[in-house]
PDB file of N, CA and C in Angstrom:
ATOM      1  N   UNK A   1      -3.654  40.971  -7.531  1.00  0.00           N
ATOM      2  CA  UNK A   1      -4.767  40.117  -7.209  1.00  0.00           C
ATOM      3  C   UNK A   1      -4.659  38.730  -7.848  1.00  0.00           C
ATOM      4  N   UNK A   2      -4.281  38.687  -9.088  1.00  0.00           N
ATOM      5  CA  UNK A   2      -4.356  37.803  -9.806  1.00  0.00           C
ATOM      6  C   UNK A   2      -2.913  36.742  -9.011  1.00  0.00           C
ATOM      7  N   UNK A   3      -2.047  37.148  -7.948  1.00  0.00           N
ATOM      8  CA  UNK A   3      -0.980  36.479  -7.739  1.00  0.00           C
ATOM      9  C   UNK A   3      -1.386  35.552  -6.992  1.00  0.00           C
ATOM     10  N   UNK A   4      -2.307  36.432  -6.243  1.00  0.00           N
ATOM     11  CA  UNK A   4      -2.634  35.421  -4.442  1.00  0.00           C
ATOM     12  C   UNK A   4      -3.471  34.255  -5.332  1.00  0.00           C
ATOM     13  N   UNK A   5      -4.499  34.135  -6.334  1.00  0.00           N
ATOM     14  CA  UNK A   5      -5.222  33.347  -6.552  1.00  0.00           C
ATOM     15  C   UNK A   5      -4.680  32.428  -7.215  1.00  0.00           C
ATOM     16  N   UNK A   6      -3.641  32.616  -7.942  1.00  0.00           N
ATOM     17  CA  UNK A   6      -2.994  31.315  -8.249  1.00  0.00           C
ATOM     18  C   UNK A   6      -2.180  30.584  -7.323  1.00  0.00           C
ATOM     19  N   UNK A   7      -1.866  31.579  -5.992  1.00  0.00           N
ATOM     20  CA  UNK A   7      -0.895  31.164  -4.741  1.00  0.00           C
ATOM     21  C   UNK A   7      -1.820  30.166  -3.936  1.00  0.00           C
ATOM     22  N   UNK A   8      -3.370  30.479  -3.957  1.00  0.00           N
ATOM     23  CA  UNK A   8      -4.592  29.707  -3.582  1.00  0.00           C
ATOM     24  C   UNK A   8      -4.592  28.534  -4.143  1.00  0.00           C
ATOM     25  N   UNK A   9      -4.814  28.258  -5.537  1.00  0.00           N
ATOM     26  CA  UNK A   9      -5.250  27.327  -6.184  1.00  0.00           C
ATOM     27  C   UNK A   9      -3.669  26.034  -5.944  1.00  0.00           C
ATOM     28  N   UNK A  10      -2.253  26.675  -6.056  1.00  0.00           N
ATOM     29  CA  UNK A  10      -1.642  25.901  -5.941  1.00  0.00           C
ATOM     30  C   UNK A  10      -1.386  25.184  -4.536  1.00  0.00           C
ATOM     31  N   UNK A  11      -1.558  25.614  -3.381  1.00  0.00           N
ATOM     32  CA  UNK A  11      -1.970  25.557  -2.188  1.00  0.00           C
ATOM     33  C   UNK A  11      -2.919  24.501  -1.912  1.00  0.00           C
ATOM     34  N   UNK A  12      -3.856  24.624  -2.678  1.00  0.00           N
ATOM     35  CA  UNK A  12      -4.855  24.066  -2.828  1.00  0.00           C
ATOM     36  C   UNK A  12      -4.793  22.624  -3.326  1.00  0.00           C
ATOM     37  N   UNK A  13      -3.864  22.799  -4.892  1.00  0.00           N
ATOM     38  CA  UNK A  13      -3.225  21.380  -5.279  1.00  0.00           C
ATOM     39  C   UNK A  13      -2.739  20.747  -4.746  1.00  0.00           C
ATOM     40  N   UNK A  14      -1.656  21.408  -3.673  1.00  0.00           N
ATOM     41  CA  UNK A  14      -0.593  20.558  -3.327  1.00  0.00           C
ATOM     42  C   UNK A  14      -1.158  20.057  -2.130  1.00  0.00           C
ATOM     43  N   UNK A  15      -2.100  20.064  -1.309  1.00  0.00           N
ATOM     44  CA  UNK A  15      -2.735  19.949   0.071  1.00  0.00           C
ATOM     45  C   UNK A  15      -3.409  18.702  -0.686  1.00  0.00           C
ATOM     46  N   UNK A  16      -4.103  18.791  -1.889  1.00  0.00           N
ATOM     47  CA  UNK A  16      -5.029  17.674  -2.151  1.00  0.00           C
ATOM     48  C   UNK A  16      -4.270  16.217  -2.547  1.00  0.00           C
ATOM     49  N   UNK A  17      -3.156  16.760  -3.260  1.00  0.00           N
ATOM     50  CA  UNK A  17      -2.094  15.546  -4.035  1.00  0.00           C
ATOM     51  C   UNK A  17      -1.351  14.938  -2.352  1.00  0.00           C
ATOM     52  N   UNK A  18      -0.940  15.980  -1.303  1.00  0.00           N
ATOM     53  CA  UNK A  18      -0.382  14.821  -0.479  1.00  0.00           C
ATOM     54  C   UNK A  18      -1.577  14.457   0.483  1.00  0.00           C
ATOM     55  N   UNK A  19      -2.829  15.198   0.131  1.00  0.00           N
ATOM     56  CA  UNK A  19      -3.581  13.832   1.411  1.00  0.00           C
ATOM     57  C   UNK A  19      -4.468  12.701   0.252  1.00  0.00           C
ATOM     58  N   UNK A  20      -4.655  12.855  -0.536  1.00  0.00           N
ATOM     59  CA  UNK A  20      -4.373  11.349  -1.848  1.00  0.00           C
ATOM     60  C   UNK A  20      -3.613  10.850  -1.346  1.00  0.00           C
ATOM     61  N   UNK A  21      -2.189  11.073  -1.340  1.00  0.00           N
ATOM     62  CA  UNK A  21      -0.760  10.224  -1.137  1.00  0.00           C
ATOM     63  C   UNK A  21      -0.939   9.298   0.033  1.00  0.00           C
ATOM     64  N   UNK A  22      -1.621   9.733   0.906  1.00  0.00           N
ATOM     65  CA  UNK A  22      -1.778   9.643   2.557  1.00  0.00           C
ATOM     66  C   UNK A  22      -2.906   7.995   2.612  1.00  0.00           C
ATOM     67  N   UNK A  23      -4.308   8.685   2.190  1.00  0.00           N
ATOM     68  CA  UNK A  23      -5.140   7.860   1.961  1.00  0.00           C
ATOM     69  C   UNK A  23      -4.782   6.549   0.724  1.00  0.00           C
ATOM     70  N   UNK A  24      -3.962   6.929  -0.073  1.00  0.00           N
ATOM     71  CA  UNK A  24      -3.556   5.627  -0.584  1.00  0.00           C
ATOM     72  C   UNK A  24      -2.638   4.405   0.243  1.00  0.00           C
ATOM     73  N   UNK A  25      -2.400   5.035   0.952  1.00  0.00           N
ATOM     74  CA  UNK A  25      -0.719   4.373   1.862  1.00  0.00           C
ATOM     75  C   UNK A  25      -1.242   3.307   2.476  1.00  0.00           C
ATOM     76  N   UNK A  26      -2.256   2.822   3.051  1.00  0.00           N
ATOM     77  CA  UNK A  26      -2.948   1.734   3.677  1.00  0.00           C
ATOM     78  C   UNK A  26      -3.557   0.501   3.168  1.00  0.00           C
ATOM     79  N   UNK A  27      -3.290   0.796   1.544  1.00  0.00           N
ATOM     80  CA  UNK A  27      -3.928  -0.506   0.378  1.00  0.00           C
ATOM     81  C   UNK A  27      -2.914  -1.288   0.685  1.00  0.00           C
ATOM     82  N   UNK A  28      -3.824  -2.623   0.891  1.00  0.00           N
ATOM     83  CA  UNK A  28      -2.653  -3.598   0.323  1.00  0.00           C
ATOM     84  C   UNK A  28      -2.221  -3.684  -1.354  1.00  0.00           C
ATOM     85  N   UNK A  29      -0.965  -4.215  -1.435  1.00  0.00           N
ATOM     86  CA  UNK A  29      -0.138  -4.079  -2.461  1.00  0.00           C
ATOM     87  C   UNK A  29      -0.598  -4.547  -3.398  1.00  0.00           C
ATOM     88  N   UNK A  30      -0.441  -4.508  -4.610  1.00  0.00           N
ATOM     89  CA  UNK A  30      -1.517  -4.872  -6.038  1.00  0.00           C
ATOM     90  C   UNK A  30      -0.729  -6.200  -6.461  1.00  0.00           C
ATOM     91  N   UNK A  31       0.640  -6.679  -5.919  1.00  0.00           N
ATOM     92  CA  UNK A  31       0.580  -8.142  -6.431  1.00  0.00           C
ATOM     93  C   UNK A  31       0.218  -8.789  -5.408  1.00  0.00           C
ATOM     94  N   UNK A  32      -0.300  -8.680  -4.336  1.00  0.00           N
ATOM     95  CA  UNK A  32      -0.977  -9.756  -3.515  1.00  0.00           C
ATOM     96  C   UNK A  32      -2.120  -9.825  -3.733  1.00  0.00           C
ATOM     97  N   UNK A  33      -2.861  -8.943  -3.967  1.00  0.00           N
ATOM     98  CA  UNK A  33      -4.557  -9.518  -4.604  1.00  0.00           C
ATOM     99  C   UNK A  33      -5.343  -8.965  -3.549  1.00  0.00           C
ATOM    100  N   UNK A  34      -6.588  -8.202  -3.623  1.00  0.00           N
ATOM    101  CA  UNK A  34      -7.375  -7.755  -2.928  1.00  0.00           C
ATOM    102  C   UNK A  34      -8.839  -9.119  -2.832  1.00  0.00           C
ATOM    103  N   UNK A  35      -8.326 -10.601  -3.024  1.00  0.00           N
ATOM    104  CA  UNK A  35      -9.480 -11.537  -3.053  1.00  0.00           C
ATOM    105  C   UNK A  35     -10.048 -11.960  -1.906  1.00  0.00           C
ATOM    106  N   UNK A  36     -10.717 -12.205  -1.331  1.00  0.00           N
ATOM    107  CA  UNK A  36     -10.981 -12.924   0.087  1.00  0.00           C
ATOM    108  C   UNK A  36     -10.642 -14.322   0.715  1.00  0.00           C
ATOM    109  N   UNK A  37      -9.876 -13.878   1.464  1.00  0.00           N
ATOM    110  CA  UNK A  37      -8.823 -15.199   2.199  1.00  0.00           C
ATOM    111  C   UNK A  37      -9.896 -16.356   2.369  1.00  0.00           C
ATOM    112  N   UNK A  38     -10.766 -16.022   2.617  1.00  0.00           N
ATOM    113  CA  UNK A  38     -12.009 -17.185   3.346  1.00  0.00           C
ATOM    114  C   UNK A  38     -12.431 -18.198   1.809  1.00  0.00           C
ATOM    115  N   UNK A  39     -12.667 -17.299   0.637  1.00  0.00           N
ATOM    116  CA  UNK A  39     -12.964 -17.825  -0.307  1.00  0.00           C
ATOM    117  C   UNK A  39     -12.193 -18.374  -1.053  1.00  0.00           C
ATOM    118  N   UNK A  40     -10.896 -17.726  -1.063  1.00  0.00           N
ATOM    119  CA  UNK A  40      -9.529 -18.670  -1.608  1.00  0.00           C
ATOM    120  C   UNK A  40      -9.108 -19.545  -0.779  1.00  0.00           C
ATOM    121  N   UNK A  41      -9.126 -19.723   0.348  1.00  0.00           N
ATOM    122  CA  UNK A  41      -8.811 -21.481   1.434  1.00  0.00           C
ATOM    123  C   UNK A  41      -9.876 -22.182   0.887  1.00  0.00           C
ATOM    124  N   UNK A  42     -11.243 -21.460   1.197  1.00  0.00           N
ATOM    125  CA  UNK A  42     -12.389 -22.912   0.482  1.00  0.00           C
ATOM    126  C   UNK A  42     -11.926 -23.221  -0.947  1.00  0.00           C
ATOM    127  N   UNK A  43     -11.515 -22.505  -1.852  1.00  0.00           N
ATOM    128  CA  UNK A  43     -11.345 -23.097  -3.122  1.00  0.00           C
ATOM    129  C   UNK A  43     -10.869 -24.029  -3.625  1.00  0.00           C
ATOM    130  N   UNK A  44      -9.618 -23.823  -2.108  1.00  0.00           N
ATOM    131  CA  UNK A  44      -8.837 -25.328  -2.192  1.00  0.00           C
ATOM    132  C   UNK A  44      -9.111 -26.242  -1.563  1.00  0.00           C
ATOM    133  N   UNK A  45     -10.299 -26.729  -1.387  1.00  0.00           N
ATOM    134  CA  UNK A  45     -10.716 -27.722  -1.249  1.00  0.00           C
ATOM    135  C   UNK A  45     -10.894 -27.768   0.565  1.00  0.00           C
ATOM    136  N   UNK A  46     -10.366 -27.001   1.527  1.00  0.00           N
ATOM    137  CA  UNK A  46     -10.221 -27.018   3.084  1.00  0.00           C
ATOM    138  C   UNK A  46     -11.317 -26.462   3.452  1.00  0.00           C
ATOM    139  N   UNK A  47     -11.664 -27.472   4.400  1.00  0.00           N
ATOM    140  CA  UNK A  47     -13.359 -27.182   5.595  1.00  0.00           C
ATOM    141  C   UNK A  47     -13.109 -25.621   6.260  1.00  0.00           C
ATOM    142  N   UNK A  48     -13.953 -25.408   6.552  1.00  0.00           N
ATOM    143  CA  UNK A  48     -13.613 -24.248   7.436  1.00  0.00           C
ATOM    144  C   UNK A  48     -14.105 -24.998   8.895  1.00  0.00           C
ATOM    145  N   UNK A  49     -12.332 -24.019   9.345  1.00  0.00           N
ATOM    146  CA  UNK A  49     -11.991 -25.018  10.503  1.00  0.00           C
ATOM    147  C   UNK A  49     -11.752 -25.677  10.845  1.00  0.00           C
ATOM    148  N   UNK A  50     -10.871 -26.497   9.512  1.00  0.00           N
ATOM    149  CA  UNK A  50     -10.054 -27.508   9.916  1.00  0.00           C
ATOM    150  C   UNK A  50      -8.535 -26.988   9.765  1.00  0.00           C
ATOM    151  N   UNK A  51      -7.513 -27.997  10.591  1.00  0.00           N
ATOM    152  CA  UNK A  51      -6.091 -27.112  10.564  1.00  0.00           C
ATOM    153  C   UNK A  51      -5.708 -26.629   9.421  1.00  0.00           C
ATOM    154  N   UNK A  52      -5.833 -27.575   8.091  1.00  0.00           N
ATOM    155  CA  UNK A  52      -5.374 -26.791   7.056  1.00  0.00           C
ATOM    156  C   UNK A  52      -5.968 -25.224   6.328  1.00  0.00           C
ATOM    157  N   UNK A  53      -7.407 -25.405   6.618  1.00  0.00           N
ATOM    158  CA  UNK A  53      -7.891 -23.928   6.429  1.00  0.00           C
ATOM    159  C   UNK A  53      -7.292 -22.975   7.263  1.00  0.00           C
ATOM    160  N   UNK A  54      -6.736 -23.507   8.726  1.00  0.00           N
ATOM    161  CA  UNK A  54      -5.854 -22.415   9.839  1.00  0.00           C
ATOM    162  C   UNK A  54      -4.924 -21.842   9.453  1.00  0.00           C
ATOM    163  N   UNK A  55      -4.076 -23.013   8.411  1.00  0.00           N
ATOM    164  CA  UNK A  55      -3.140 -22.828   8.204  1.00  0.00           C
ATOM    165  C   UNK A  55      -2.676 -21.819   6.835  1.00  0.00           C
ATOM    166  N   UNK A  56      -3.841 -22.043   5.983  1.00  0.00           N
ATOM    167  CA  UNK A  56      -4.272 -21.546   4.896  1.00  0.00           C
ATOM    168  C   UNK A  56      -4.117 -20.128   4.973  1.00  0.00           C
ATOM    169  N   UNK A  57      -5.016 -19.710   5.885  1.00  0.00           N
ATOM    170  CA  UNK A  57      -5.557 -18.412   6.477  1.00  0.00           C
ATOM    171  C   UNK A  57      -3.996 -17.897   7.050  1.00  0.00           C
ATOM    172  N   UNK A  58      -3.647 -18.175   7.904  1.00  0.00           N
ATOM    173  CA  UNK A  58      -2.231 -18.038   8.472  1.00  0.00           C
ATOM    174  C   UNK A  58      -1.134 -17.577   7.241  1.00  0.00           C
ATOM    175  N   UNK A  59      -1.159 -18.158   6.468  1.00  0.00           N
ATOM    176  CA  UNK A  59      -0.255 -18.037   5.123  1.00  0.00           C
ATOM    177  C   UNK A  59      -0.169 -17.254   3.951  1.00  0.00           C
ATOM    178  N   UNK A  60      -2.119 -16.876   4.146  1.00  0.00           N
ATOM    179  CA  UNK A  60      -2.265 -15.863   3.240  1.00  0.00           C
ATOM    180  C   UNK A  60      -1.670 -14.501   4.412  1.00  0.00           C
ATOM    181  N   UNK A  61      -2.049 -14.939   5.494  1.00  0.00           N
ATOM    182  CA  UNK A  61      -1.715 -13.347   6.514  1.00  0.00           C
ATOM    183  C   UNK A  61      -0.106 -12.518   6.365  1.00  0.00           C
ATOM    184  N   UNK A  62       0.543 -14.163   6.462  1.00  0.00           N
ATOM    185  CA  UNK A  62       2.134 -13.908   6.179  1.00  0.00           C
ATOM    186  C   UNK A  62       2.352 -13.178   4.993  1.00  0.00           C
ATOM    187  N   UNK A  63       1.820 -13.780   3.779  1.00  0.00           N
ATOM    188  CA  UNK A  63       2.167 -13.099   2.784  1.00  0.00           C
ATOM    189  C   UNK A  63       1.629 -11.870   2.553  1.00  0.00           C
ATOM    190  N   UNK A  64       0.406 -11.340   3.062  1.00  0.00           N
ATOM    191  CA  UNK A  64       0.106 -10.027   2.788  1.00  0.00           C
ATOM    192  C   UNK A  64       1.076  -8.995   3.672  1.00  0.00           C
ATOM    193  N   UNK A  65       0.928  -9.477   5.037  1.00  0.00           N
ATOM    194  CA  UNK A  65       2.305  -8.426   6.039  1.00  0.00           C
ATOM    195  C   UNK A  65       3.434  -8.586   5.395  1.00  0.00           C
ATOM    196  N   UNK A  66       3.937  -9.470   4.328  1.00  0.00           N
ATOM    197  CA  UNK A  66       5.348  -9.562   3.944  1.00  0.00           C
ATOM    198  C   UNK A  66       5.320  -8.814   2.458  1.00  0.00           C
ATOM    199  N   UNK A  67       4.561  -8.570   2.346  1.00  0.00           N
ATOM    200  CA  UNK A  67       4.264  -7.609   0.647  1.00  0.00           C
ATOM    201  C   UNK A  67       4.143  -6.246   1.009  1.00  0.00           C
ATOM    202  N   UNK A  68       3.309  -5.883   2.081  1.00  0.00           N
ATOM    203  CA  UNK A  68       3.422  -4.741   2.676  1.00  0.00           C
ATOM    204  C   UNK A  68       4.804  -4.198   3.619  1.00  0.00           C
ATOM    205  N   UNK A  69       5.225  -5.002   4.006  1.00  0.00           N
ATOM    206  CA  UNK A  69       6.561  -5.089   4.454  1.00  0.00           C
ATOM    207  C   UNK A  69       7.523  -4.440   3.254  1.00  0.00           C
ATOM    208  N   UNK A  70       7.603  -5.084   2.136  1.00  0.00           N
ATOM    209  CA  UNK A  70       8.215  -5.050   1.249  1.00  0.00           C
ATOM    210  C   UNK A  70       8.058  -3.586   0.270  1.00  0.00           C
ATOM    211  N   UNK A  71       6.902  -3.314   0.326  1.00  0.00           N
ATOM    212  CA  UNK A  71       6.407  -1.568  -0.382  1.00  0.00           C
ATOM    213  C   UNK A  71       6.849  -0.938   0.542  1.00  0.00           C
ATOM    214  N   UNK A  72       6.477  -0.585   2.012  1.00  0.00           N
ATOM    215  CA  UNK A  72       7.001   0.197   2.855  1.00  0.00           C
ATOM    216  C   UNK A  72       9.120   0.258   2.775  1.00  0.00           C
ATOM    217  N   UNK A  73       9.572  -0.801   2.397  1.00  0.00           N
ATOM    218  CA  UNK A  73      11.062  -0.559   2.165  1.00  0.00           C
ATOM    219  C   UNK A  73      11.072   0.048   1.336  1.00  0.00           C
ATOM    220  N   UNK A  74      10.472  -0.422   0.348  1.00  0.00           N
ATOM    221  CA  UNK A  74      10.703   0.330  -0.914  1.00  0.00           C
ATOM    222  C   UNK A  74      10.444   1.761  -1.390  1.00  0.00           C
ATOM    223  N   UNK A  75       9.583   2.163  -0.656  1.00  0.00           N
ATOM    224  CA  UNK A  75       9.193   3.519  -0.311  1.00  0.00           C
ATOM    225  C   UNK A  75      10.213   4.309   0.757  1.00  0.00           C
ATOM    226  N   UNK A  76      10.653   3.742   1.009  1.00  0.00           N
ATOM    227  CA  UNK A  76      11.401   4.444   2.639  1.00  0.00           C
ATOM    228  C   UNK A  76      12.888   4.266   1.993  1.00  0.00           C
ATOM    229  N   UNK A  77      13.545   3.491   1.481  1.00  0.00           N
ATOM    230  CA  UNK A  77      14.815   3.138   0.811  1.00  0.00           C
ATOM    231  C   UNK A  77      14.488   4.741  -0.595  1.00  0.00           C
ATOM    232  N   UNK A  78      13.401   4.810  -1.517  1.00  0.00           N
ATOM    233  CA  UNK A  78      13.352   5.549  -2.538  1.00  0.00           C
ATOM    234  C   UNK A  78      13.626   7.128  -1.933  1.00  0.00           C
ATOM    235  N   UNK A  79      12.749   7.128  -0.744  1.00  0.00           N
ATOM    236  CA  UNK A  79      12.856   8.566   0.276  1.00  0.00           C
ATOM    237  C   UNK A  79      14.634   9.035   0.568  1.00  0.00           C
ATOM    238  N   UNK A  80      15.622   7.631   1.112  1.00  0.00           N
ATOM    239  CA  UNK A  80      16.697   7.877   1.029  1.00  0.00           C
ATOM    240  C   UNK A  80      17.608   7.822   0.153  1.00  0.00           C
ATOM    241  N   UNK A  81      17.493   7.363  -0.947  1.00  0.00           N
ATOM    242  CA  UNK A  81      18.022   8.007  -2.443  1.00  0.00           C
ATOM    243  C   UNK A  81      17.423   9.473  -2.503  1.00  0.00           C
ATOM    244  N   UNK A  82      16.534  10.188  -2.301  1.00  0.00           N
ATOM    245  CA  UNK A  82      16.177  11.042  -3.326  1.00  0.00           C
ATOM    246  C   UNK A  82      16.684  12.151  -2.013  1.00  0.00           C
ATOM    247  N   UNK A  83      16.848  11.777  -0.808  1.00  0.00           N
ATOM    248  CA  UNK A  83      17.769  13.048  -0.111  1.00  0.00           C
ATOM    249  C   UNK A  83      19.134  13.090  -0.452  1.00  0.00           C
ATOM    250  N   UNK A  84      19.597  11.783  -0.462  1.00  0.00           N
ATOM    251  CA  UNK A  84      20.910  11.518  -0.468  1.00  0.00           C
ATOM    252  C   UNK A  84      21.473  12.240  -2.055  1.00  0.00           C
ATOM    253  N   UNK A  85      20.844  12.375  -3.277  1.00  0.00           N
ATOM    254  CA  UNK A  85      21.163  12.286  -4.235  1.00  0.00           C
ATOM    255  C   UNK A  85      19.945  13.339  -5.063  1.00  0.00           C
ATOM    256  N   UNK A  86      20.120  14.517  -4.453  1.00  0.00           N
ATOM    257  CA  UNK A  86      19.288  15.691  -4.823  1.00  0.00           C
ATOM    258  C   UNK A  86      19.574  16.401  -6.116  1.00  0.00           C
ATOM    259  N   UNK A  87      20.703  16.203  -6.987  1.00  0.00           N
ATOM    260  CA  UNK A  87      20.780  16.075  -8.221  1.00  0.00           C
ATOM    261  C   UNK A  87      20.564  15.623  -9.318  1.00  0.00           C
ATOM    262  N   UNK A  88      20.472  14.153  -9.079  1.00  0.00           N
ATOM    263  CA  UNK A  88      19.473  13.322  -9.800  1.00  0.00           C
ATOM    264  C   UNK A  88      17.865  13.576  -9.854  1.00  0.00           C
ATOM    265  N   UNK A  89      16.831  13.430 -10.615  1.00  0.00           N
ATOM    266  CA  UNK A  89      15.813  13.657 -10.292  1.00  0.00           C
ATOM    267  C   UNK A  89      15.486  12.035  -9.763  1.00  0.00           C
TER     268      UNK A  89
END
């Protein structure tokens, strides 16, 4: 009796640790900054709605798809080390 319930509980762990894993996967990346694009273009001094705020906005976009770009390699490159090289931890 006592087998199945620890066969439960670990079951249980491991179901919870990869849908954590799952629901984390969609943050943007922690060196780009979770600040608001709208409030960092005004800071610098650009109207809203003028080209340079467009452009502003545009630049922060690049850099967040290019940071996320950049974790997703890095995650997907770490996945193929750790098949490739199942001896190593």
């Amino acid at each position: 009796m006592p087998i199945t319930t620890a066969l439960r509980f670990f079951t249980a762990a491991l179901l919870a640790l990869a849908l954590s894993a799952c629901a984390a996967r969609n943050q943007a990346p922690v060196a780009m900054g979770n600040d608001d694009d709208d409030a960092a273009c005004q800071s610098r001094g650009y109207a809203q709605g003028s080209p340079e705020y467009v452009a502003c906005r545009k630049d922060r976009d690049v850099q967040r798809s290019a940071a996320t770009a950049r974790a997703d390699r890095r995650q997907r490159d770490l996945g193929e080390y750790m098949l490739n090289h199942p001896e190593r931890p």
